[in-house]
PDB file of N, CA and C in Angstrom:
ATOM      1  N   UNK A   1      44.320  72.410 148.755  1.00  0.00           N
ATOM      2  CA  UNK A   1      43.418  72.115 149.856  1.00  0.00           C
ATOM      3  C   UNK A   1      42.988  70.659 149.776  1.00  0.00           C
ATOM      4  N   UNK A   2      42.797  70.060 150.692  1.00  0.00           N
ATOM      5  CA  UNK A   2      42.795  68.782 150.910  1.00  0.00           C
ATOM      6  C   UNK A   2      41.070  68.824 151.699  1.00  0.00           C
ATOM      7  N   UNK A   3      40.189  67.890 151.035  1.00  0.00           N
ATOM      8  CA  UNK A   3      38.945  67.875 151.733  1.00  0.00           C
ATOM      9  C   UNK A   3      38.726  66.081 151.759  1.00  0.00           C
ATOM     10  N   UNK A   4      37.604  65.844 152.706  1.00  0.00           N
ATOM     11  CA  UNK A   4      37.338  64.741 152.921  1.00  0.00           C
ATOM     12  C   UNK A   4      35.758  64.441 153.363  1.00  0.00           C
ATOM     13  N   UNK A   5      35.534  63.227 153.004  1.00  0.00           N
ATOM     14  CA  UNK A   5      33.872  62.819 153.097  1.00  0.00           C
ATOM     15  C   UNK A   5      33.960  62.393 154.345  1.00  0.00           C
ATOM     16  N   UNK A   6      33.193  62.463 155.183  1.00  0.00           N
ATOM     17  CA  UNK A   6      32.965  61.743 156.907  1.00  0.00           C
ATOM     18  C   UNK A   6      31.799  61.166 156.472  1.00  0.00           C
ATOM     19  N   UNK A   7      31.623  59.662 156.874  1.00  0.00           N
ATOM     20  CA  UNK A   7      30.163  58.882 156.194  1.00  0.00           C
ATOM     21  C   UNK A   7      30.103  57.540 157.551  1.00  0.00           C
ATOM     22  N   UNK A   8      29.331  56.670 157.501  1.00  0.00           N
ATOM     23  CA  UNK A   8      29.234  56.072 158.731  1.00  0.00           C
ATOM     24  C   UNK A   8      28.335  56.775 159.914  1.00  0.00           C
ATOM     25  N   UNK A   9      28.084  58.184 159.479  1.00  0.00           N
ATOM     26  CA  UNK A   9      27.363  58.932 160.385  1.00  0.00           C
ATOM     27  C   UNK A   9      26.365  58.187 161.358  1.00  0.00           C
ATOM     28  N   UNK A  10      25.358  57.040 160.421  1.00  0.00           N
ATOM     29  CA  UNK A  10      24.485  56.779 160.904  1.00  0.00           C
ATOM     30  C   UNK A  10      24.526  55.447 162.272  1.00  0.00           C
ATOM     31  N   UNK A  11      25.705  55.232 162.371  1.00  0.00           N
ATOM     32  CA  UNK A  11      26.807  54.254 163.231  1.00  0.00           C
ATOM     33  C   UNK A  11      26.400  54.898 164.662  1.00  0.00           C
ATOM     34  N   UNK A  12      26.814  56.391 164.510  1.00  0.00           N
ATOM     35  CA  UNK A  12      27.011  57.065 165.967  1.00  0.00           C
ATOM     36  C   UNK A  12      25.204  57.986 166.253  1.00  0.00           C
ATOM     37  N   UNK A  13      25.621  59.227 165.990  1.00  0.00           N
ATOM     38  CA  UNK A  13      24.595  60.484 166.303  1.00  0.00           C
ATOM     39  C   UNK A  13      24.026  61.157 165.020  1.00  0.00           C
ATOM     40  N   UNK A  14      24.363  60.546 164.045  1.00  0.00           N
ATOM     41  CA  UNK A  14      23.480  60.719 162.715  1.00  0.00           C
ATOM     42  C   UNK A  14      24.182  62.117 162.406  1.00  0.00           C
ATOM     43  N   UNK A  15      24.021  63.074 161.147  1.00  0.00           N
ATOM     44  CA  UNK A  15      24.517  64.291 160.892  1.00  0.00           C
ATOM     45  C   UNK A  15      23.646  65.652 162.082  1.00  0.00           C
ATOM     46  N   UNK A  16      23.242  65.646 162.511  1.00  0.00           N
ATOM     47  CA  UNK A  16      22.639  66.065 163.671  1.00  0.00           C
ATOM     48  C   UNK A  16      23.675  66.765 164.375  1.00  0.00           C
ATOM     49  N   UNK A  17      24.591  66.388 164.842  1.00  0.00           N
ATOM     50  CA  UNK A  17      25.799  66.322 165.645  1.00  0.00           C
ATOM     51  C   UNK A  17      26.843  67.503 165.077  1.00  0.00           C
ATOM     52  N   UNK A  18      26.470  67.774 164.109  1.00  0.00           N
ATOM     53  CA  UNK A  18      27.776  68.345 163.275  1.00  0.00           C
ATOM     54  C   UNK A  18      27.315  69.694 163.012  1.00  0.00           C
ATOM     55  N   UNK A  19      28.361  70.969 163.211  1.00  0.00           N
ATOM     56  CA  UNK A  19      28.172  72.163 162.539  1.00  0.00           C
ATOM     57  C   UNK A  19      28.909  72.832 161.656  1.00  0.00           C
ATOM     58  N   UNK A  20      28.612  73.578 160.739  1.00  0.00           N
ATOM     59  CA  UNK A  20      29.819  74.114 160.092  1.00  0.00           C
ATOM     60  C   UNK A  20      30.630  74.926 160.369  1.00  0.00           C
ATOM     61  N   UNK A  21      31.808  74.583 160.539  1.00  0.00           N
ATOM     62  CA  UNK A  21      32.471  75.554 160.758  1.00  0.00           C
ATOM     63  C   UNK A  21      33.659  74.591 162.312  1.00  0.00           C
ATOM     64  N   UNK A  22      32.571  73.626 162.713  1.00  0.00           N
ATOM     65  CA  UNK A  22      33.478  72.448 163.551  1.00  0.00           C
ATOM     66  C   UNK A  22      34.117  71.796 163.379  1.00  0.00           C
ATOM     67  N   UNK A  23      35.671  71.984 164.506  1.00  0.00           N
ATOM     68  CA  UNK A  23      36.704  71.766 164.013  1.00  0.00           C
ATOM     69  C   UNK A  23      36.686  70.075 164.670  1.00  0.00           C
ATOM     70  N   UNK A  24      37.146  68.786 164.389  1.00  0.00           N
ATOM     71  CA  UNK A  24      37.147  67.646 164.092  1.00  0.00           C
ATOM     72  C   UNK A  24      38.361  66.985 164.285  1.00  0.00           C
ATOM     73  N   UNK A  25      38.566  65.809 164.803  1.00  0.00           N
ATOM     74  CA  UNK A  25      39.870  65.210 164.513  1.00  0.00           C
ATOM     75  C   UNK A  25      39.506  63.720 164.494  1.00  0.00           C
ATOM     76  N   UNK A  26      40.394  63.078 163.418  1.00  0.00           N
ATOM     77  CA  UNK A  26      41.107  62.066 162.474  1.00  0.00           C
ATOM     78  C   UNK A  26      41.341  61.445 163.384  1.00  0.00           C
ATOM     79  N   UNK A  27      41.649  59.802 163.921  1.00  0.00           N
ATOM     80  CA  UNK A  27      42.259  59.441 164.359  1.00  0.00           C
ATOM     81  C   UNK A  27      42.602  57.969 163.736  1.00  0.00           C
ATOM     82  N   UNK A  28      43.626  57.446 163.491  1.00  0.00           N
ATOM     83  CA  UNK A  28      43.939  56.306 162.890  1.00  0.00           C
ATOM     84  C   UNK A  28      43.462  54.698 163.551  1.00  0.00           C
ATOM     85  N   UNK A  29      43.017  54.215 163.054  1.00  0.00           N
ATOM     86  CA  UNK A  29      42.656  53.029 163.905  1.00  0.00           C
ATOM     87  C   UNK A  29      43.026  51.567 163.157  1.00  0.00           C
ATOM     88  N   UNK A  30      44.286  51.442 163.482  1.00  0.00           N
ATOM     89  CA  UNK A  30      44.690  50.718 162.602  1.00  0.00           C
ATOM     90  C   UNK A  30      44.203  49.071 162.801  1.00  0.00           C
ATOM     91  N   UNK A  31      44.122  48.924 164.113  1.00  0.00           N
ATOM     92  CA  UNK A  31      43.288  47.342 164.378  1.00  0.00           C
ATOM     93  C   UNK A  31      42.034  47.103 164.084  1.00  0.00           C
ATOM     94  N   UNK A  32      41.472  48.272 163.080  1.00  0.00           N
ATOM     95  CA  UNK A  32      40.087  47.842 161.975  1.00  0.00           C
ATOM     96  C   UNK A  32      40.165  46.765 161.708  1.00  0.00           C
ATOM     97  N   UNK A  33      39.167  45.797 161.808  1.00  0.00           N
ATOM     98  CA  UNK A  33      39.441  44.855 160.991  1.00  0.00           C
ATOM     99  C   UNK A  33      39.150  44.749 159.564  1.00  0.00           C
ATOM    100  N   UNK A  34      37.777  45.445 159.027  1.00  0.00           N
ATOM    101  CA  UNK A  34      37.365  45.913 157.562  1.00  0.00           C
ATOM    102  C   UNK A  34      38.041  47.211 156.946  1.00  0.00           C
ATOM    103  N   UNK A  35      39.091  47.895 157.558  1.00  0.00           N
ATOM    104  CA  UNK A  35      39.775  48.686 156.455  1.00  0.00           C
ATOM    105  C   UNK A  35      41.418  48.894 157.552  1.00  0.00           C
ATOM    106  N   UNK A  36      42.334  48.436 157.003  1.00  0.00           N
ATOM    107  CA  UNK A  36      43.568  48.774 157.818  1.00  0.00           C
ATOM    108  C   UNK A  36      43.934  50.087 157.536  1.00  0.00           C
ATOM    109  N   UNK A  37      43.119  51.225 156.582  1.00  0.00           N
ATOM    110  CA  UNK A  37      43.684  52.466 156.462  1.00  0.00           C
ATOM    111  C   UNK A  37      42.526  53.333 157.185  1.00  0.00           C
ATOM    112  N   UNK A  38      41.721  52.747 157.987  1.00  0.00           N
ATOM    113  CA  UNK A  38      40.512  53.412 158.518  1.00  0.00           C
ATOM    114  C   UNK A  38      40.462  54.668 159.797  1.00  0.00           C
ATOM    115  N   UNK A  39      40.077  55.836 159.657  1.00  0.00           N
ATOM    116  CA  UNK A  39      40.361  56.718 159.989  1.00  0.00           C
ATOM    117  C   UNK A  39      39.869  57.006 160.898  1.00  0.00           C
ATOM    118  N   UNK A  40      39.228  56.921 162.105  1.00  0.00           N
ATOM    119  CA  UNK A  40      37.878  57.662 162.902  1.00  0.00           C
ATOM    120  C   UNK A  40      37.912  58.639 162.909  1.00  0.00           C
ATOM    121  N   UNK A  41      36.521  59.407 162.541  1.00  0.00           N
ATOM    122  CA  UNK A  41      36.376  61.266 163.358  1.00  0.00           C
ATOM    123  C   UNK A  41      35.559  61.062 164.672  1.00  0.00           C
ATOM    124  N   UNK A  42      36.587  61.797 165.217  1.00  0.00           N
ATOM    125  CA  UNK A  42      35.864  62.309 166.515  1.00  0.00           C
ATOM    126  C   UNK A  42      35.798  63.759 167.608  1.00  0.00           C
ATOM    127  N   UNK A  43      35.248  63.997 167.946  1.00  0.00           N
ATOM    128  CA  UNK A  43      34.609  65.563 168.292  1.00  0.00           C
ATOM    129  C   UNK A  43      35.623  65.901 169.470  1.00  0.00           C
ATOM    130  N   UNK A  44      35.990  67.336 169.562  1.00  0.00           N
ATOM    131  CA  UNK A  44      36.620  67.743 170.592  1.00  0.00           C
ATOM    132  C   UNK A  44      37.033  67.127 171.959  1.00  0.00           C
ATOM    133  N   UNK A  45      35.374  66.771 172.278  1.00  0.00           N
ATOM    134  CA  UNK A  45      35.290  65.317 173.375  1.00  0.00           C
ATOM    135  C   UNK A  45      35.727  64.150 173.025  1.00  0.00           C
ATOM    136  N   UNK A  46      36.468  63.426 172.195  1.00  0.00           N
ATOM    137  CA  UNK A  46      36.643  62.549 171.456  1.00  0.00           C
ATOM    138  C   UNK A  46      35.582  61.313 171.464  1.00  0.00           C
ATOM    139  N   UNK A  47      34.390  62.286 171.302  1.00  0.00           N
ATOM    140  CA  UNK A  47      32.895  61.293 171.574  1.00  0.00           C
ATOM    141  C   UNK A  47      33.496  60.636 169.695  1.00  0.00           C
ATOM    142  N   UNK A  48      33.302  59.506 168.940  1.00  0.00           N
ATOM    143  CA  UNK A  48      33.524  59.544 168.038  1.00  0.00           C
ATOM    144  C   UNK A  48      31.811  59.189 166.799  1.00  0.00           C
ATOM    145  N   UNK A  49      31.925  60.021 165.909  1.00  0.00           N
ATOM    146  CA  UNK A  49      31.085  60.423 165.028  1.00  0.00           C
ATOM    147  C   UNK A  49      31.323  60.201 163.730  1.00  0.00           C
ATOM    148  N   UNK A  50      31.780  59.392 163.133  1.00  0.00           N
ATOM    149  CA  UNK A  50      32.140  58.664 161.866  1.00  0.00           C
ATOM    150  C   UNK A  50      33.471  58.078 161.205  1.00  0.00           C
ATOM    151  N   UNK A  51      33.703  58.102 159.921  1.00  0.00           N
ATOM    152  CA  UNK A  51      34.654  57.625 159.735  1.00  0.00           C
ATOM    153  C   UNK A  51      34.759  58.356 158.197  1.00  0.00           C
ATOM    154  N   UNK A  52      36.320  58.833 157.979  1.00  0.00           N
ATOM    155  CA  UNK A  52      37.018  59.221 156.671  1.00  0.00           C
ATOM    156  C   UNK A  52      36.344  58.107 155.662  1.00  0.00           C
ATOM    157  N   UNK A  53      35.870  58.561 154.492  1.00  0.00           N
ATOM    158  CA  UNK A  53      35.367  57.520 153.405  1.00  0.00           C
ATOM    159  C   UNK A  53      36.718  56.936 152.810  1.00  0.00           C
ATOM    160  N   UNK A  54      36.526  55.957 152.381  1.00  0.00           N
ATOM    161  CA  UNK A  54      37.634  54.984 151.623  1.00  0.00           C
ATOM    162  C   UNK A  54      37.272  54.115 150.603  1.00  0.00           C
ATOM    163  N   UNK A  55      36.326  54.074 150.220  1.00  0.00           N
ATOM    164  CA  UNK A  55      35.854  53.409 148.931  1.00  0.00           C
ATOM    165  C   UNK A  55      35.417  54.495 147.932  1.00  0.00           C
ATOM    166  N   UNK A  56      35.336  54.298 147.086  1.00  0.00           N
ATOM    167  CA  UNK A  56      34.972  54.305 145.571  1.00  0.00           C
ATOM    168  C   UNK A  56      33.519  55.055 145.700  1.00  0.00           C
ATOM    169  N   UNK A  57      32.528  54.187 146.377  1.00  0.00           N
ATOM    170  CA  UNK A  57      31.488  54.273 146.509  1.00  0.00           C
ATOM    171  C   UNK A  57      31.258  54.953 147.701  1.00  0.00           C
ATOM    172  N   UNK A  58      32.145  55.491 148.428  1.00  0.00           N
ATOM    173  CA  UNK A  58      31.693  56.842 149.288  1.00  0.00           C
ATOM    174  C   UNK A  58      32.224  57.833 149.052  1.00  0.00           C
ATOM    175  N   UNK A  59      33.291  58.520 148.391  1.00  0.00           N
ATOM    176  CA  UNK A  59      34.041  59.464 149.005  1.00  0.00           C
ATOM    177  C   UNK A  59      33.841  60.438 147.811  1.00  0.00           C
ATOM    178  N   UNK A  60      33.201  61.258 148.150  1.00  0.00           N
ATOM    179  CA  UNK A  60      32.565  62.582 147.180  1.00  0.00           C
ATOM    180  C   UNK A  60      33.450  62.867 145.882  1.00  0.00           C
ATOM    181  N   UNK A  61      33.012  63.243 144.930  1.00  0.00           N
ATOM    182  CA  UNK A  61      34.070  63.717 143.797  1.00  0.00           C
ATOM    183  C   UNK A  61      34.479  64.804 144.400  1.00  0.00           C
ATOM    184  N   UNK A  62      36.323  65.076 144.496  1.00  0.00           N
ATOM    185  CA  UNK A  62      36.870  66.128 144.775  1.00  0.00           C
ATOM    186  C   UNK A  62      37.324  66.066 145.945  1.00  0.00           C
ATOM    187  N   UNK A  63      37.028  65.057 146.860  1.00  0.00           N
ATOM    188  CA  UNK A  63      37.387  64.918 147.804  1.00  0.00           C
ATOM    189  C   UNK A  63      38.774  63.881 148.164  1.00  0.00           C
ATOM    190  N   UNK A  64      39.554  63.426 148.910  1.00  0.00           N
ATOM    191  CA  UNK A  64      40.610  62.495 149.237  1.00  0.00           C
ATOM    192  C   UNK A  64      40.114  61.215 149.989  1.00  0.00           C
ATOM    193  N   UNK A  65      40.500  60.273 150.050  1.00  0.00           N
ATOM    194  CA  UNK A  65      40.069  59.020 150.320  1.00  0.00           C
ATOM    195  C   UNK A  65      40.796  58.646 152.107  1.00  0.00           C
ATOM    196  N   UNK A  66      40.355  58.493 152.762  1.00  0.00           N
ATOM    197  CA  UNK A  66      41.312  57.856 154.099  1.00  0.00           C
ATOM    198  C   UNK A  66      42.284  57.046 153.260  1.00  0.00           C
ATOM    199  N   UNK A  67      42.592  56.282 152.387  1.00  0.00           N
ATOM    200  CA  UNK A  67      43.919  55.939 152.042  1.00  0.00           C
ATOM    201  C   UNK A  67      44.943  57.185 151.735  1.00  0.00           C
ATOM    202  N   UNK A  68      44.449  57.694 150.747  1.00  0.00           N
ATOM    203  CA  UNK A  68      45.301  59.336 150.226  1.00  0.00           C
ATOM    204  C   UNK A  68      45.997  59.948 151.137  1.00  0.00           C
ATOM    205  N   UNK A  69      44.857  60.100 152.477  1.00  0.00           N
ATOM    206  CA  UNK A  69      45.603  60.493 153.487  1.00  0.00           C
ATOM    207  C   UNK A  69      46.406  60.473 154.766  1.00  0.00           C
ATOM    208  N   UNK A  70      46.159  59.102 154.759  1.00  0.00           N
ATOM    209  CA  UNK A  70      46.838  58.202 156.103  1.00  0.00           C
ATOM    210  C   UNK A  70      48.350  58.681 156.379  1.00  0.00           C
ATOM    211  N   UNK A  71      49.390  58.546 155.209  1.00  0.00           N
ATOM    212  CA  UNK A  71      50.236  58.523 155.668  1.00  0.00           C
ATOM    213  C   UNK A  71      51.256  60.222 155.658  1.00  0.00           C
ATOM    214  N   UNK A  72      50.202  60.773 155.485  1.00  0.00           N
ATOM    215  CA  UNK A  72      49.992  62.430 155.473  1.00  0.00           C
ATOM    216  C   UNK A  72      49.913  62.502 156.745  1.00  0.00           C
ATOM    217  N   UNK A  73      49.767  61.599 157.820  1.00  0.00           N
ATOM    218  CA  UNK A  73      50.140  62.592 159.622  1.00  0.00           C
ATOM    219  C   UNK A  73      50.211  60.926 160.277  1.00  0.00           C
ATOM    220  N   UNK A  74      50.952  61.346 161.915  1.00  0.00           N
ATOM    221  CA  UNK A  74      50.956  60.569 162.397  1.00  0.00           C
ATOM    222  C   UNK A  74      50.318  59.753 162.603  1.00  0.00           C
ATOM    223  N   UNK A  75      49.051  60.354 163.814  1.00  0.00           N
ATOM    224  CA  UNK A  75      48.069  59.403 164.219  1.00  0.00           C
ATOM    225  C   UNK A  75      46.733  60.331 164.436  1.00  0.00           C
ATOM    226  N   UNK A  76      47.021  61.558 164.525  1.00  0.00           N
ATOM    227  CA  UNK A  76      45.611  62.324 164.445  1.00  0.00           C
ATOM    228  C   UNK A  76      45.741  63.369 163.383  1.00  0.00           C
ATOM    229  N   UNK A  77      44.964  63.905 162.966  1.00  0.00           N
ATOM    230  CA  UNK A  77      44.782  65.209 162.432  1.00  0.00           C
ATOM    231  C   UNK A  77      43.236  65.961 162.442  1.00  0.00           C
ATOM    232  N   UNK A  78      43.570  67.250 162.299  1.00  0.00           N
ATOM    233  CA  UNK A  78      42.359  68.241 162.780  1.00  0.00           C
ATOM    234  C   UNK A  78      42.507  68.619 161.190  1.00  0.00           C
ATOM    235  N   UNK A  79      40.681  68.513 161.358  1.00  0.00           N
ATOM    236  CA  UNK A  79      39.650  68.758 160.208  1.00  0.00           C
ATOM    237  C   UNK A  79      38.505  69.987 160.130  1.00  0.00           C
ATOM    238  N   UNK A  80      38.138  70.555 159.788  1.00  0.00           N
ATOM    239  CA  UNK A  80      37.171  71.784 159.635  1.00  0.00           C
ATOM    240  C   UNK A  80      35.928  71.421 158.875  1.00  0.00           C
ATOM    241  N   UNK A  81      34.693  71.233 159.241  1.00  0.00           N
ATOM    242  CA  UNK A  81      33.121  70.833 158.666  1.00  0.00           C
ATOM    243  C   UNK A  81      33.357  72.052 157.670  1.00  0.00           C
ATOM    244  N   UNK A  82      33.043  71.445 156.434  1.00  0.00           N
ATOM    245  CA  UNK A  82      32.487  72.811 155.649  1.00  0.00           C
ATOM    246  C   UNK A  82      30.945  72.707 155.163  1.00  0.00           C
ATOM    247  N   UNK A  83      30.573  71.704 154.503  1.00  0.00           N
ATOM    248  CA  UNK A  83      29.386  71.426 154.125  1.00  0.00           C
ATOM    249  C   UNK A  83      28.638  69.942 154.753  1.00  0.00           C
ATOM    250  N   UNK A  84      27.489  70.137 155.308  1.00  0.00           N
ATOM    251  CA  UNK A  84      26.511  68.874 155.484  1.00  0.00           C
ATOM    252  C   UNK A  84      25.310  68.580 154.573  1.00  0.00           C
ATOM    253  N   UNK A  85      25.590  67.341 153.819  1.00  0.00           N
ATOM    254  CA  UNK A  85      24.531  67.184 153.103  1.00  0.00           C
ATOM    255  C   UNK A  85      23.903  66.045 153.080  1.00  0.00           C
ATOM    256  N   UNK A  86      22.371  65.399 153.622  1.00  0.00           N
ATOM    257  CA  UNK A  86      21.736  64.688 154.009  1.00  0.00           C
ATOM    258  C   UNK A  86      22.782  64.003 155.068  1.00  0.00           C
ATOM    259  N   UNK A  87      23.505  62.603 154.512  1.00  0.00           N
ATOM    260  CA  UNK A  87      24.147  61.741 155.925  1.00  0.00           C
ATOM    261  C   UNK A  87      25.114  62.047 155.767  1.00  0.00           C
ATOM    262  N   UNK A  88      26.200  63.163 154.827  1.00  0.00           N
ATOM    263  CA  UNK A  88      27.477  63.036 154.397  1.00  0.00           C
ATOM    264  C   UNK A  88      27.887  64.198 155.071  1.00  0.00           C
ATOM    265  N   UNK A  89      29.193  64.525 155.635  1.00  0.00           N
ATOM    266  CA  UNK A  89      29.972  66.321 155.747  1.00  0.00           C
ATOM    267  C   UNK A  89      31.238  65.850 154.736  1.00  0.00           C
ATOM    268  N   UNK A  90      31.125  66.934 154.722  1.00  0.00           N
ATOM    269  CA  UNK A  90      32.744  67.400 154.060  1.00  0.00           C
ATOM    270  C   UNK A  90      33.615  68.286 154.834  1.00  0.00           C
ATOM    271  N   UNK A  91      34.769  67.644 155.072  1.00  0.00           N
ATOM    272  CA  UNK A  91      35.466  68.554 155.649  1.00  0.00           C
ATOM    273  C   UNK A  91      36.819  68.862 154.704  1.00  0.00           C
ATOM    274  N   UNK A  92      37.680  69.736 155.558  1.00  0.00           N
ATOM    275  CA  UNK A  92      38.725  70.065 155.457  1.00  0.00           C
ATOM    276  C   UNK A  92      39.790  69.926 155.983  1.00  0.00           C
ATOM    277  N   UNK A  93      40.767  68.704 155.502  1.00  0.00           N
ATOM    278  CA  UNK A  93      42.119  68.925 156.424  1.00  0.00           C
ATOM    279  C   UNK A  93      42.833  69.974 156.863  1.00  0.00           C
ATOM    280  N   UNK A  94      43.172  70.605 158.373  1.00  0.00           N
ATOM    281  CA  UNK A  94      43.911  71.626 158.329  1.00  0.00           C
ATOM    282  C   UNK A  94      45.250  71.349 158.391  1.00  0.00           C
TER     283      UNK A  94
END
């Protein structure tokens, strides 16, 4: 199983926005200019609501990094909320 930190929350609609059990999608954004492996999440509506962690200093123990998983799918992939804790979710790659 493959899980991932969503962080940046406080960018968009804060953890507020998020339920468990909501399904999520990845989208690659490669003309980042601060991370070329940078991932966006964004909601069914593709309103977008954070970003895959990629540093050191975000990405939960146990979890995969937006680098780890970039080249694991094209350009989107669908994710599953499992846990919200203060500004962080964790999801699940499906």
């Amino acid at each position: 199983m493959n899980y991932i930190t969503i962080v940046a929350t406080h960018q968009f609609f804060g953890t507020d926005i998020f339920k468990v059990g909501q399904v999520l999608t990845g989208v690659k954004e490669p003309e980042n200019s601060f991370d070329s492996e940078a991932i966006k999440v964004v909601t069914e509506s593709d309103v977008p609501c954070g970003y895959i962690a990629n540093s050191v200093h975000t990405v939960a123990k146990g979890c995969h990094s937006a680098g780890r998983i970039y080249d694991s799918f094209e350009n989107r992939v669908k994710m599953k909320v499992l846990f919200i804790v203060k500004n962080v979710v964790i999801a699940e790659i499906l």
